[in-house]
Protein backbone atom coordinates (compact mmCIF):
# COMPACT_ATOMS: atom_id res chain seq x y z
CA UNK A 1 -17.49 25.56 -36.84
CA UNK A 2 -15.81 23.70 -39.94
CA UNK A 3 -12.08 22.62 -40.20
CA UNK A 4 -10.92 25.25 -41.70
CA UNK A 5 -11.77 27.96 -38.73
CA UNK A 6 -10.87 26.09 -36.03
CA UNK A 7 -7.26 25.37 -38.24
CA UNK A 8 -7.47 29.47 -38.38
CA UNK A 9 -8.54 29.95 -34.87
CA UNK A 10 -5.62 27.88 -33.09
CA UNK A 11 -3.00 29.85 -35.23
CA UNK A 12 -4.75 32.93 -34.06
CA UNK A 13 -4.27 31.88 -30.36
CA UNK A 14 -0.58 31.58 -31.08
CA UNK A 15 -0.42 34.81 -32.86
CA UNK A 16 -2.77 37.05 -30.73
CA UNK A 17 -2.66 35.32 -27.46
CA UNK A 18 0.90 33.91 -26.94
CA UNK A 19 3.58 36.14 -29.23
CA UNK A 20 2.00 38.81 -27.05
CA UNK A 21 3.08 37.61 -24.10
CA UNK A 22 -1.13 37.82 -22.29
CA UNK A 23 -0.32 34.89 -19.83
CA UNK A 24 3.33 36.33 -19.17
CA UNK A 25 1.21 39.62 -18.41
CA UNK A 26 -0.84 37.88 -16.12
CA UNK A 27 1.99 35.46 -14.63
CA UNK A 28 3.85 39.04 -13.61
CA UNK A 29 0.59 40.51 -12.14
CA UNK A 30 0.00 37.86 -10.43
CA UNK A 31 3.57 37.37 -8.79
CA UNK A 32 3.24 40.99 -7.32
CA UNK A 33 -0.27 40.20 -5.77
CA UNK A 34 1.19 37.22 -4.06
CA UNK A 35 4.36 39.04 -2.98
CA UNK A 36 1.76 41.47 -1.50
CA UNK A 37 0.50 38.51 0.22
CA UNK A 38 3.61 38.20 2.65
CA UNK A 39 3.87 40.36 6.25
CA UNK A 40 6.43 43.96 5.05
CA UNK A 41 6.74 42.83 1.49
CA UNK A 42 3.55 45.51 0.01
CA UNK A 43 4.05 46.88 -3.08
CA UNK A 44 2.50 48.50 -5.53
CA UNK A 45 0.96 46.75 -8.90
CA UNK A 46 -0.57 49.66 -11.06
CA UNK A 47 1.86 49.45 -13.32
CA UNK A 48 1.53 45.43 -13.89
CA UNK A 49 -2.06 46.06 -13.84
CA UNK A 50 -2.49 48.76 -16.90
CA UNK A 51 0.81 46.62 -19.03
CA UNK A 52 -2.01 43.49 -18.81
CA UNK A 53 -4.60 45.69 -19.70
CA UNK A 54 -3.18 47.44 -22.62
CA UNK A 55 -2.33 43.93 -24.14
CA UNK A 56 -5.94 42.74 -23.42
CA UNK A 57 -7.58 45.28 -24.86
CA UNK A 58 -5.43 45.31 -28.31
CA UNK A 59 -6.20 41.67 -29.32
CA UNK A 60 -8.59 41.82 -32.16
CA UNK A 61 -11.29 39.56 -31.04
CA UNK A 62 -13.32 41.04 -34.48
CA UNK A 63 -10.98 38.96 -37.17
CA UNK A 64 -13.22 35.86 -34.96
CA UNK A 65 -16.41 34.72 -36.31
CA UNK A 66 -19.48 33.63 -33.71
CA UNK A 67 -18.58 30.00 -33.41
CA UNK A 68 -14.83 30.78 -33.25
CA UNK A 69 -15.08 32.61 -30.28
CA UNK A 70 -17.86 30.63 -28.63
CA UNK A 71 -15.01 27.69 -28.95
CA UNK A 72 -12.62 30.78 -27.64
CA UNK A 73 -14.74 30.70 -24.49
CA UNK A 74 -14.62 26.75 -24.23
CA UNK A 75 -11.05 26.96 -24.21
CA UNK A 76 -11.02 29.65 -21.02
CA UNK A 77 -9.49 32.61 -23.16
CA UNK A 78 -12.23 34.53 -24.43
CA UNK A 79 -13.49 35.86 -20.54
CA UNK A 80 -9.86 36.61 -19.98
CA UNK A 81 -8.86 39.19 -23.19
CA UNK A 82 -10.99 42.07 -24.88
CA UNK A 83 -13.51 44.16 -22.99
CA UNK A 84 -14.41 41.52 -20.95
CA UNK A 85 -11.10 40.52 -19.69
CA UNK A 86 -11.04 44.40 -18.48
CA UNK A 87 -14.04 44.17 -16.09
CA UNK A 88 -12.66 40.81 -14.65
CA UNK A 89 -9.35 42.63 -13.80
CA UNK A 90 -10.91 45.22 -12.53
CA UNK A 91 -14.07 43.30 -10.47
CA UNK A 92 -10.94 40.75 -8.90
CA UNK A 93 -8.36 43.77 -8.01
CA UNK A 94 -11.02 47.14 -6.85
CA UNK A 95 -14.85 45.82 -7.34
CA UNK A 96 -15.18 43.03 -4.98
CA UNK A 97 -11.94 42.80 -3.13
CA UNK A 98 -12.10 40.39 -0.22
CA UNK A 99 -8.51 40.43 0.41
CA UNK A 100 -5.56 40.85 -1.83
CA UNK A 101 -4.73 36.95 -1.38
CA UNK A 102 -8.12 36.19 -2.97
CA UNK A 103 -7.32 38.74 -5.88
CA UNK A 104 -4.04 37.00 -5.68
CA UNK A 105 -5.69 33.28 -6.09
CA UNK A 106 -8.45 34.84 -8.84
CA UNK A 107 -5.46 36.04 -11.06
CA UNK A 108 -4.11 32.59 -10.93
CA UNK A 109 -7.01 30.69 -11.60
CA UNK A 110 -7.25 32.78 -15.23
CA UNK A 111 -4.23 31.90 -16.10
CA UNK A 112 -3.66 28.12 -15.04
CA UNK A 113 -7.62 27.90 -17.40
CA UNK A 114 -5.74 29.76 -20.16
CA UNK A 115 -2.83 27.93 -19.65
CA UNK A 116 -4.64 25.15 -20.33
CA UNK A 117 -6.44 26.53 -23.45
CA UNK A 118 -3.61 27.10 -25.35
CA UNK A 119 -1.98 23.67 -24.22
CA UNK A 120 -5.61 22.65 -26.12
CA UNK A 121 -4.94 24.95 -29.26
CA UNK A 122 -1.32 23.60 -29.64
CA UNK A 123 -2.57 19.90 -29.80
CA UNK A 124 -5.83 20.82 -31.94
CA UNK A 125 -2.99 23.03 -34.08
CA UNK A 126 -0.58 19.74 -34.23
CA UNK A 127 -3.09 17.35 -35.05
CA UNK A 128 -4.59 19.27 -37.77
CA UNK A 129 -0.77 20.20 -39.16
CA UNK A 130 -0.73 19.16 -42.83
CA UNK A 131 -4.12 18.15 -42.69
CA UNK A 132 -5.95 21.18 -43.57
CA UNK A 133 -5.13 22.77 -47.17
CA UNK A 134 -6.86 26.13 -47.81
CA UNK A 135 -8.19 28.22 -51.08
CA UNK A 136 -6.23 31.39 -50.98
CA UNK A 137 -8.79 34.65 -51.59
CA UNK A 138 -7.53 38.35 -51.87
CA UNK A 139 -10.04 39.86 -49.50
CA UNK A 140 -7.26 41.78 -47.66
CA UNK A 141 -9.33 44.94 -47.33
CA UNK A 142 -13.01 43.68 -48.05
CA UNK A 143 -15.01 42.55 -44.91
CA UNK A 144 -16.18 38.51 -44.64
CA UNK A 145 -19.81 38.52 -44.03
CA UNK A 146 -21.13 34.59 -43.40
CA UNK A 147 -24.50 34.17 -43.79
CA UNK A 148 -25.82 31.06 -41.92
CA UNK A 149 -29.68 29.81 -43.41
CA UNK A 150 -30.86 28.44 -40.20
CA UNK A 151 -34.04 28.16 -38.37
CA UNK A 152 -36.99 28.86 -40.93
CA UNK A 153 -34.33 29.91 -43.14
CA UNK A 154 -32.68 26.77 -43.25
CA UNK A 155 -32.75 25.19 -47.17
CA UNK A 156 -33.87 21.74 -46.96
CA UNK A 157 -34.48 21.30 -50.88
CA UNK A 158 -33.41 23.38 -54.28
CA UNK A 159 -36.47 24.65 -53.76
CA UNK A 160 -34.93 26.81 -50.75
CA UNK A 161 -32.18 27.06 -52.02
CA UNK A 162 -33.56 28.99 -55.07
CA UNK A 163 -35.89 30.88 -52.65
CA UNK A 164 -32.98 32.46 -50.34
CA UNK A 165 -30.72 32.41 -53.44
CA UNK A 166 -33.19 35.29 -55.27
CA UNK A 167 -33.40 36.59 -51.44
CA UNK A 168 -29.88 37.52 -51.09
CA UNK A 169 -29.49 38.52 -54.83
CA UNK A 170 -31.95 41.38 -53.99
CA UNK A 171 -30.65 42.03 -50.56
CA UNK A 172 -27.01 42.09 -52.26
CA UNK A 173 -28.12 44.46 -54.95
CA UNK A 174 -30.25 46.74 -53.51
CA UNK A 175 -27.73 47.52 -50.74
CA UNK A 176 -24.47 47.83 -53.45
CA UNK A 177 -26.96 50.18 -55.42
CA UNK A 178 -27.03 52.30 -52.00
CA UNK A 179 -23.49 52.67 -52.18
CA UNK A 180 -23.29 53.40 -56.21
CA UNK A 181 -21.98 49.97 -56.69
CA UNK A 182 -22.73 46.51 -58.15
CA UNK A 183 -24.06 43.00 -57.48
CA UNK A 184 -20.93 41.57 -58.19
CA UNK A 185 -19.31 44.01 -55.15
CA UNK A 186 -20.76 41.32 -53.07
CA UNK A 187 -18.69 38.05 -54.05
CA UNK A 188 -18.93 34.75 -53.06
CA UNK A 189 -15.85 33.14 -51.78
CA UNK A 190 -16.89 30.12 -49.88
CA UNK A 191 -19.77 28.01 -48.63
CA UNK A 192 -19.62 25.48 -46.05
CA UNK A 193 -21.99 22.32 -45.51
CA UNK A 194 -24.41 21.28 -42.55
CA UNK A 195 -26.56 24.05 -41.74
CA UNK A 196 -25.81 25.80 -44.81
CA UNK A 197 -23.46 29.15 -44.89
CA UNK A 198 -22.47 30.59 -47.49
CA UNK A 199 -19.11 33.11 -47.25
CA UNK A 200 -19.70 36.89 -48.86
CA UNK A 201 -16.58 39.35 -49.34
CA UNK A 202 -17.22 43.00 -49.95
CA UNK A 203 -16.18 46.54 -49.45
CA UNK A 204 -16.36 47.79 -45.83
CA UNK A 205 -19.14 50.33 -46.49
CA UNK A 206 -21.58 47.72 -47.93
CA UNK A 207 -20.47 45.59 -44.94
CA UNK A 208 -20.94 48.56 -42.71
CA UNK A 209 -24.41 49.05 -44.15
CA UNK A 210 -25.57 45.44 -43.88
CA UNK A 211 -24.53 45.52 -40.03
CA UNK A 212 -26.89 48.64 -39.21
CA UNK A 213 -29.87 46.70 -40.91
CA UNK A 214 -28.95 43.31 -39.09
CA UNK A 215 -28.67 45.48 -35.66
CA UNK A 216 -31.91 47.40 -36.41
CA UNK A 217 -33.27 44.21 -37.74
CA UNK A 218 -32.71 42.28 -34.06
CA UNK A 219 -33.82 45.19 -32.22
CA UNK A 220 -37.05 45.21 -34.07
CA UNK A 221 -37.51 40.73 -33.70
CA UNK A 222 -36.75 41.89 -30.01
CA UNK A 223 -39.46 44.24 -30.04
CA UNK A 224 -42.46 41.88 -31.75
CA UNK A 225 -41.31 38.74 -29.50
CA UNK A 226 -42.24 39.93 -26.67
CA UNK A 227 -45.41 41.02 -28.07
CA UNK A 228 -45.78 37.75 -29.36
CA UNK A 229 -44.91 36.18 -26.06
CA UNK A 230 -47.32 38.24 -24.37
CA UNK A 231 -50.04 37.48 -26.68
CA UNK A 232 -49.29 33.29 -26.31
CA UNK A 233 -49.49 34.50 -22.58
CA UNK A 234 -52.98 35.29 -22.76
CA UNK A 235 -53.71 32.03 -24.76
CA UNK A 236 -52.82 29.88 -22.52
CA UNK A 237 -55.25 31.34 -19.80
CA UNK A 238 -57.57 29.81 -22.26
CA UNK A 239 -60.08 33.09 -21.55
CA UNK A 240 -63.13 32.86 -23.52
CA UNK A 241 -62.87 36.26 -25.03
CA UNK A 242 -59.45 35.68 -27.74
CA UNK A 243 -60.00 39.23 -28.89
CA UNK A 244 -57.47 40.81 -26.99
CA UNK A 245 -54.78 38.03 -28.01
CA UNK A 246 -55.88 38.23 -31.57
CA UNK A 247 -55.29 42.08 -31.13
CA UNK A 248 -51.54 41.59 -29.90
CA UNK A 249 -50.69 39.25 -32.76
CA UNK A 250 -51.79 42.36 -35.41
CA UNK A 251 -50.15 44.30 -33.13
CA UNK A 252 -46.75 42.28 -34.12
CA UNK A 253 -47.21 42.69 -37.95
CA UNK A 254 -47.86 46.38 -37.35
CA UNK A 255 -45.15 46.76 -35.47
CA UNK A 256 -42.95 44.75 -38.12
CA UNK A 257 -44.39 46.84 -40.90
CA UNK A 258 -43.61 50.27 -39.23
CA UNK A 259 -40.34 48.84 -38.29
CA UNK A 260 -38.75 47.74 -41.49
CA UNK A 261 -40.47 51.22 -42.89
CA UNK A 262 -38.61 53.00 -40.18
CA UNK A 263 -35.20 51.01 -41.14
CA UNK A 264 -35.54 52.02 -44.10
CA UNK A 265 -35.96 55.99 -43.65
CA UNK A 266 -32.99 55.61 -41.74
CA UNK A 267 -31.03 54.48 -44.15
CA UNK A 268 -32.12 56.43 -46.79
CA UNK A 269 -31.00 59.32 -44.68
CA UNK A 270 -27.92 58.34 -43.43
CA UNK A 271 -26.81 57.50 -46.97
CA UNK A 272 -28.05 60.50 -48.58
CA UNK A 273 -29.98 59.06 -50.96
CA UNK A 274 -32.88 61.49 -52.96
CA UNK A 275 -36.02 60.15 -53.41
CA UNK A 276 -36.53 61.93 -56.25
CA UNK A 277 -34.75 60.86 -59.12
CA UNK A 278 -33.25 57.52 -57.81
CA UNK A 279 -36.55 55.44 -58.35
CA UNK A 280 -34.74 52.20 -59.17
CA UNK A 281 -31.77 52.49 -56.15
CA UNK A 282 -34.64 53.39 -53.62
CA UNK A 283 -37.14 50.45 -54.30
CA UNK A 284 -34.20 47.62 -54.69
CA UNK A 285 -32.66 49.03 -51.26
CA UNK A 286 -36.59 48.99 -49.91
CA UNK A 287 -36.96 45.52 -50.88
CA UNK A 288 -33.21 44.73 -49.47
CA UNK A 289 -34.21 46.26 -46.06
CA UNK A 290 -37.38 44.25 -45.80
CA UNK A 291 -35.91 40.80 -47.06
CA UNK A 292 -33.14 41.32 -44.79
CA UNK A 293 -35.47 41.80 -41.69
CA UNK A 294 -37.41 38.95 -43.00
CA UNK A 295 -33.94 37.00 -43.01
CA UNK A 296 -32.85 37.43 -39.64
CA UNK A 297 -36.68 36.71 -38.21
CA UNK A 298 -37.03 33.58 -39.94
CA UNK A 299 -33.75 32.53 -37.95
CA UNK A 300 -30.95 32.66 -40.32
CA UNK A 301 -27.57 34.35 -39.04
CA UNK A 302 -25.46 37.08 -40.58
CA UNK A 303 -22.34 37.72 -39.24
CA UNK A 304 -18.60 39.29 -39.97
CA UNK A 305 -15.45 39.37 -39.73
CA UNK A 306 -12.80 42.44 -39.97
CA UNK A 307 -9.18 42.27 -41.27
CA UNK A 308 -6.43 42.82 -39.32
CA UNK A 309 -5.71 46.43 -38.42
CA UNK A 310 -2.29 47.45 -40.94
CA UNK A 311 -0.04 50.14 -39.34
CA UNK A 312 -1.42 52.28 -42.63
CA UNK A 313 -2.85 55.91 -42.21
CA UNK A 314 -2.91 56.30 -45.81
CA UNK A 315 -6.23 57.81 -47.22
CA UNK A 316 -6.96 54.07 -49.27
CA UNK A 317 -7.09 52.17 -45.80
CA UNK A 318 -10.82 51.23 -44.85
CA UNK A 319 -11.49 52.86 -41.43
CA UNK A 320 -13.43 49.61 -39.94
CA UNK A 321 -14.00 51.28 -36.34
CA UNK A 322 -17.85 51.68 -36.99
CA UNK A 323 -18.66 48.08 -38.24
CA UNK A 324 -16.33 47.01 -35.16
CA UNK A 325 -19.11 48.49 -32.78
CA UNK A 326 -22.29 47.10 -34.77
CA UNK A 327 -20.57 43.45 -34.71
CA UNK A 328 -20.13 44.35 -31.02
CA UNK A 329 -23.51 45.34 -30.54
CA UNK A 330 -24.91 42.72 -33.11
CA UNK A 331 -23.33 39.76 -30.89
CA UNK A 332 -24.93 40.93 -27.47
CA UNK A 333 -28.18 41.93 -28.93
CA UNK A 334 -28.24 38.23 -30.12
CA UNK A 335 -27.30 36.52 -27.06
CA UNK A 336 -30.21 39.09 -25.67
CA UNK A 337 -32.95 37.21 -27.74
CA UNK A 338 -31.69 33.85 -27.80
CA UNK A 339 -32.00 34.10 -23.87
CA UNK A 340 -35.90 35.72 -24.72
CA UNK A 341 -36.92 33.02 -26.85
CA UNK A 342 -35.46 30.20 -24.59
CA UNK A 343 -37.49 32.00 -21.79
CA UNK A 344 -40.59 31.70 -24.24
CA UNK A 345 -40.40 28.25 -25.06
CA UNK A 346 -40.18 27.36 -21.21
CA UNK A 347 -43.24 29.48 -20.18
CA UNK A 348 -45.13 27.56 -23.25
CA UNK A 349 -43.55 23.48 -21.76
């Protein structure tokens, strides 16, 4: 995470976390747990209980990017909001109630740890005050997609860097064509150094788009892995007959080719797109699907980050509920696989 997000994500905590009152929320739940604690003094707290909730669920943990909310997480405030913070709630108070002094004790150890965490932000926020002077882009309805060249994908010389440049050209293009736009729909706003990223802004549905190949993309590197894994398996029982292992590892490219193919029906369908007639918009998106698997296998990273929700129904606002769920889904599915190929490595030590 660069200077520049954490600067973004400590005024978020002040902005999302603590002008909406969360730890007061928890503070008053608490209070009424304890109070439940003493001998004649029971009470109820369902209405405590669903006020914390509501607030929980409402803060928009999809304006984050990966590494902001992994540091989130450091800080003990990530496990206590979104979806997540919902199950706690609900495993401390109905789940797996010892006693309601132990629900009473659980509710207090969130919030003294997110007490804490935003004592963290505020001191991050105050030493970085003045420090930190930012480009101003008008993205305020397009989606941020950061695209991190990593692993195999990482770009070591120009000579990577022209490689993944052409990559992302044709991954870029074929996927605006989709959508009856252009190349330059998909603008770069930003790059950062280290392990390169590079910052994209474009329309939601392009965004949207990109997200169901990354999914389908993950779910497919899930898929040949553990083919892969199995086939390493079998080497290292050092057998004399390889044929079988030899068989998995065609197996995997099958299974890759079939996969991408399969991604890209799917796409083609959902976007309506005729075969017949749109030569040039089907063969750049074909070539986008299958550079964008190749992407994400190689080990680089895609991800995004939403706007904030307006209090706009008009027609022109971008409805960003469906890329909300990929991102979702995305972000599991990867912690999924990084746990699969740590498992891999340690079966090959």
């Amino acid at each position: 995470m660069n200077v520049s997000e954490l600067n973004d994500l400590v005024y978020w905590v002040t902005q999302e976390i603590v002008k909406t009152q969360i730890p007061k929320k928890y503070q008053v739940l608490q209070q009424v747990l304890q109070q439940n604690v003493q001998p004649n003094q029971k009470q109820p707290f369902e209405a405590q209980k669903n006020d914390l909730i509501e607030a929980i669920t409402k803060v928009p943990l999809s304006q984050l990017t990966k590494e902001q909310l992994l540091f989130l997480q450091k800080l003990g405030i990530a496990q206590a909001v979104g979806e997540e913070g919902v199950h706690v709630i609900e495993d401390i108070l109905y789940k797996n109630v010892i006693d309601i002094a132990t629900s009473a004790k659980k509710i207090q150890e969130i919030l003294q740890k997110m007490n804490q965490g935003i004592q963290k932000a505020d001191q991050i926020k105050t030493g970085l005050d003045g420090c930190v002077f930012e480009e101003e882009y008008e993205i305020e309805q397009e989606v941020l997609i950061r695209v991190s060249f990593t692993g195999l994908a990482a770009m070591a010389n120009v000579t990577d860097f022209k490689k993944w440049g052409n990559i992302w050209h044709e991954i870029g293009r074929g996927i605006a064509m989709a959508h009856n736009a252009t190349p330059e729909d998909v603008r770069i706003i930003g790059a950062t150094r280290g392990s390169v990223i590079i910052e994209l802004a474009t329309i939601p549905t392009i965004a949207t788009t990109v997200s169901m190949v990354i999914f389908s993309s993950l779910k497919l590197a899930e898929k040949i892995l553990k083919i892969r894994k199995t086939a390493e398996e079998i080497k290292n029982l050092q057998l004399q007959n390889k044929k079988l292992a030899n068989e998995l590892e065609k197996e995997a490219d099958n299974e890759k080719k079939s996969g991408i193919e399969k991604i890209f029906e799917s796409l083609v369908g959902k976007l309506k797109i005729k075969k017949e007639g749109d030569g040039d918009k089907i063969n750049a998106l074909n070539k986008a699907v299958e550079n964008l698997v190749n992407f994400i296998e190689s080990g680089g990273e895609v991800d995004f980050v939403v706007p904030e929700d307006k209090d706009d129904n008009s027609a022109s606002t971008p409805n960003y509920e469906e890329l909300k769920i990929a991102i979702k889904e995305i972000r599991q599915l990867e912690s999924k696989l990084k746990l699969l190929e740590f498992k891999s490595e340690k079966s090959n030590e």
